[in-house]
N, C-alpha and C. Protein backbone atom coordinates (compact mmCIF):
# COMPACT_ATOMS: atom_id res chain seq x y z
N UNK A 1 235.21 72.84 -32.26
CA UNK A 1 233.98 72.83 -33.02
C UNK A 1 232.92 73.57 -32.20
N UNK A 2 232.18 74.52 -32.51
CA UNK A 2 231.48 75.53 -31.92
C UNK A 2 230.19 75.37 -32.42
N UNK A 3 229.94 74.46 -33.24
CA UNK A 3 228.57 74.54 -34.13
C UNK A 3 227.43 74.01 -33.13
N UNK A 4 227.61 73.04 -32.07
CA UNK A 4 226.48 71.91 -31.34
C UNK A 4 226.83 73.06 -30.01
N UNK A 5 225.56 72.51 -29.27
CA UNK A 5 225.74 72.67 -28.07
C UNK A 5 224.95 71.44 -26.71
N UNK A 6 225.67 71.22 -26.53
CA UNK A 6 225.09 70.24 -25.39
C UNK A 6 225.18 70.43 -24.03
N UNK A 7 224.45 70.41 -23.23
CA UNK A 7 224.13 70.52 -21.58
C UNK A 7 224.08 69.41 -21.14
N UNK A 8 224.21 69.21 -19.98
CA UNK A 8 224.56 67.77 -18.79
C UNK A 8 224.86 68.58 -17.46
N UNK A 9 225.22 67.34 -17.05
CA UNK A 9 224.68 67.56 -15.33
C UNK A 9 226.75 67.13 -15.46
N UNK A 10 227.29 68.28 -14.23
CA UNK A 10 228.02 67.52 -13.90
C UNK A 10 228.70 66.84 -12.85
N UNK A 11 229.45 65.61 -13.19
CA UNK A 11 229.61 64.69 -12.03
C UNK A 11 230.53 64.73 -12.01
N UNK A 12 231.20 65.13 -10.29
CA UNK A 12 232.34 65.88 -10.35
C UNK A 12 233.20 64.13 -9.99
N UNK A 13 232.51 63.28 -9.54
CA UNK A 13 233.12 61.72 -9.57
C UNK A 13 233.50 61.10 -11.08
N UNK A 14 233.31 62.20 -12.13
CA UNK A 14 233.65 61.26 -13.06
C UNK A 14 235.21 62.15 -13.30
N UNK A 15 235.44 63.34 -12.66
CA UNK A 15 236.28 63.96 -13.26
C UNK A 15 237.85 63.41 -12.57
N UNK A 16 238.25 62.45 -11.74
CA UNK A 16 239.25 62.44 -11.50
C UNK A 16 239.24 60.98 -10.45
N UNK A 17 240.36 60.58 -9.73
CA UNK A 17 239.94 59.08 -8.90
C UNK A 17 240.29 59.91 -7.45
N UNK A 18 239.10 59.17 -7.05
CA UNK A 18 238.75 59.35 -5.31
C UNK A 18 238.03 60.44 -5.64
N UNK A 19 238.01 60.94 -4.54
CA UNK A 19 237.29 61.91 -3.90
C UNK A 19 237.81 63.06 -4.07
N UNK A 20 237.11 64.31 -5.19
CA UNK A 20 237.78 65.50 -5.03
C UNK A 20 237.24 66.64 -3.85
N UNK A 21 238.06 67.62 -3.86
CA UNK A 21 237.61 68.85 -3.22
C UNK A 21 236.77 69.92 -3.78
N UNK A 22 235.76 69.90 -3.98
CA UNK A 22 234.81 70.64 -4.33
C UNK A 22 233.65 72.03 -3.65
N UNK A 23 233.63 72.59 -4.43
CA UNK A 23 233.14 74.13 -3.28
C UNK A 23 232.43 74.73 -4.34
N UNK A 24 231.13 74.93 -4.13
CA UNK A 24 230.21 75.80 -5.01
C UNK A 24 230.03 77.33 -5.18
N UNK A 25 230.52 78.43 -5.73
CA UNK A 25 230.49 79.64 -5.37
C UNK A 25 229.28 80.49 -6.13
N UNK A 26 228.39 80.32 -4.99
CA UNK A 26 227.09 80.96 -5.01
C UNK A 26 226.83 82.03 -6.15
N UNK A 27 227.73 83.59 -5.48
CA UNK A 27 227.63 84.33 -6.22
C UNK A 27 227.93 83.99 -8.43
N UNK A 28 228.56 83.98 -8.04
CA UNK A 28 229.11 83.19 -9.48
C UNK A 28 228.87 82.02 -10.56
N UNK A 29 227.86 81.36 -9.93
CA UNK A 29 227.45 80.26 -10.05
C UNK A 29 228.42 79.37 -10.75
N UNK A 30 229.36 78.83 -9.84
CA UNK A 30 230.63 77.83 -10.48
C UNK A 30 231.04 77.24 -9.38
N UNK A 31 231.82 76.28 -9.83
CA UNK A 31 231.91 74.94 -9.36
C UNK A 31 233.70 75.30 -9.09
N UNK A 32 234.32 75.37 -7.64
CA UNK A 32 235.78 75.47 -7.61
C UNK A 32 235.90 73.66 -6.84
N UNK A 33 236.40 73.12 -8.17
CA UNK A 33 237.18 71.51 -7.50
C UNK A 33 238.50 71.77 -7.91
N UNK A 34 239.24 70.38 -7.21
CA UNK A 34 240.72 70.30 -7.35
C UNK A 34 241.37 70.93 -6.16
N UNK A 35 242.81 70.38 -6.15
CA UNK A 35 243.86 70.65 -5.37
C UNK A 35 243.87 72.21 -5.90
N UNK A 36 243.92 72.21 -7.45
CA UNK A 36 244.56 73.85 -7.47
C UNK A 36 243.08 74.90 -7.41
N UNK A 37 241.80 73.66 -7.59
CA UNK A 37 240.80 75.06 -7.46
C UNK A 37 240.21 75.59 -8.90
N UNK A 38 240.38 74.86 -9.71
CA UNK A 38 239.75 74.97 -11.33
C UNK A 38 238.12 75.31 -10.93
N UNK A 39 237.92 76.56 -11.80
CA UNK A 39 236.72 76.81 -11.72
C UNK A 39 236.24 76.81 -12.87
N UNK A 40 234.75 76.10 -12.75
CA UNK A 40 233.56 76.07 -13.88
C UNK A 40 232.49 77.23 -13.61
N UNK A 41 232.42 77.56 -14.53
CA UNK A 41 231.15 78.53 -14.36
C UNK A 41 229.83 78.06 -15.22
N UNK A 42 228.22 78.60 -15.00
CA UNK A 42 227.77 78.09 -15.87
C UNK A 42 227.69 78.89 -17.51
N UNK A 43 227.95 78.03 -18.37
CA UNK A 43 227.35 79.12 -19.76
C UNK A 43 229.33 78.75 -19.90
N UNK A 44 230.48 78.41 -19.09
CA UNK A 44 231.38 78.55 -20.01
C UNK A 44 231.53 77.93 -21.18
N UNK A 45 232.60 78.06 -21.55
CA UNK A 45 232.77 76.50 -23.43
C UNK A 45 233.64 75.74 -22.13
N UNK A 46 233.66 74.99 -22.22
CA UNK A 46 234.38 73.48 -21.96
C UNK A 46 235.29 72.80 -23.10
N UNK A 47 236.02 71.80 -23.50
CA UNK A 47 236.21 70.55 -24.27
C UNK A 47 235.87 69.40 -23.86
N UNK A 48 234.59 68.86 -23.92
CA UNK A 48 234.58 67.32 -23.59
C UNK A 48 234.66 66.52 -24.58
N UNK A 49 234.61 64.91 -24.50
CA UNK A 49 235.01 64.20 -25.52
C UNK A 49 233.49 63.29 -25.08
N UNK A 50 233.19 63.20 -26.45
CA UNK A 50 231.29 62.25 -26.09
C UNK A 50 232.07 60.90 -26.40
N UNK A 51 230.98 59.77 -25.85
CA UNK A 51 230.52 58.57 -25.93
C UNK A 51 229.27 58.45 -25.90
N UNK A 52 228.64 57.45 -26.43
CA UNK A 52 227.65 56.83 -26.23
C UNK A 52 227.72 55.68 -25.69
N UNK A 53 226.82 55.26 -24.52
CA UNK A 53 227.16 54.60 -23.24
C UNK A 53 225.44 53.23 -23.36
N UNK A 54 225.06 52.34 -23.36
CA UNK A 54 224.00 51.29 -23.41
C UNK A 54 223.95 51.49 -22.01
N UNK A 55 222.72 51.76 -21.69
CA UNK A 55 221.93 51.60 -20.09
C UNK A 55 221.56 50.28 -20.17
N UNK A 56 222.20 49.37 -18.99
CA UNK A 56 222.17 48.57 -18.80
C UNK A 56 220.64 47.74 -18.41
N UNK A 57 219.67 48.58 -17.74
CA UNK A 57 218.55 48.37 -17.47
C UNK A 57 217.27 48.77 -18.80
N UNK A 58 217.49 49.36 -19.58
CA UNK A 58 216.58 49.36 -20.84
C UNK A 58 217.58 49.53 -22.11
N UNK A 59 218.84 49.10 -22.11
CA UNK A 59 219.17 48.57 -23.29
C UNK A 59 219.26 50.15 -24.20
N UNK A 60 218.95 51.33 -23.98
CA UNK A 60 219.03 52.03 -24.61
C UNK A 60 220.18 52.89 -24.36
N UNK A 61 220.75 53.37 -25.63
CA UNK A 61 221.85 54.20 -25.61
C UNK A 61 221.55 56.15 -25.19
N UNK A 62 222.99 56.10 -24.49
CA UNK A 62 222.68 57.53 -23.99
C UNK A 62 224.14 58.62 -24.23
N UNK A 63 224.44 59.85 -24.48
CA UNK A 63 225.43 60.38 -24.19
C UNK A 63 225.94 60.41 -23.37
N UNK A 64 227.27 60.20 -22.75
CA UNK A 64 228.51 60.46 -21.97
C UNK A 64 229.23 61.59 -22.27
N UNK A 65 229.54 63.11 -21.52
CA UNK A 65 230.22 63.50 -21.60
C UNK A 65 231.33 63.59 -20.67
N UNK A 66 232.60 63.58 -20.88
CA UNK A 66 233.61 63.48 -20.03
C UNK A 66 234.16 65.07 -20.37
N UNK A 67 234.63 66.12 -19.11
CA UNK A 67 235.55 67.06 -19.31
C UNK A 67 237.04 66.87 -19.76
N UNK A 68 237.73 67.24 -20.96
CA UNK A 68 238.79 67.44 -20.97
C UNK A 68 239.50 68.92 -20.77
N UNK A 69 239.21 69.93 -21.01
CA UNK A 69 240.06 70.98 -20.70
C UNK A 69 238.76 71.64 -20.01
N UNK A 70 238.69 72.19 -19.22
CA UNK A 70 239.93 72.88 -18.39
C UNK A 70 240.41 71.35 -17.81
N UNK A 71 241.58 71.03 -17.68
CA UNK A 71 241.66 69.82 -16.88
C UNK A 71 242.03 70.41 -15.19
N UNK A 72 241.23 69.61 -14.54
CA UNK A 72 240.68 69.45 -12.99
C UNK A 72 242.36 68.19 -12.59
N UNK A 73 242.76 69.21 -10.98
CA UNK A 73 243.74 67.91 -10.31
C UNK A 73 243.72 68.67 -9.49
């Protein structure tokens, strides 16, 4: 679906368990994590899957996006 577009911050702790390997490449402005080195750039398409998540401290609801493809390991 190509019609929305949404921006977020991303947290490279939500993308996998423990601690990944992560490296920022300046020129390029992208994000190389993972064992194999998956790179994000900014402005690419992604697939994430939304939620809406209740903040626990004002009760108000917020978007969650989680990355699914490119998938990160």
């Amino acid at each position: 679906m190509d019609r929305f577009g949404l921006e977020g911050l991303v947290n490279v702790k939500d993308l996998g368990r423990g601690e990944l390997k992560t490296e920022f490449l300046v020129e390029e402005f992208a994000l190389k994590i993972g064992k194999e080195g998956t790179s994000i750039a900014v402005f690419d398409r992604v697939t994430v899957s939304i939620e809406a998540v209740r903040e626990e401290s004002t009760g108000k609801q917020k978007v969650k996006m989680l990355l699914v493809e490119p998938k990160v390991n």
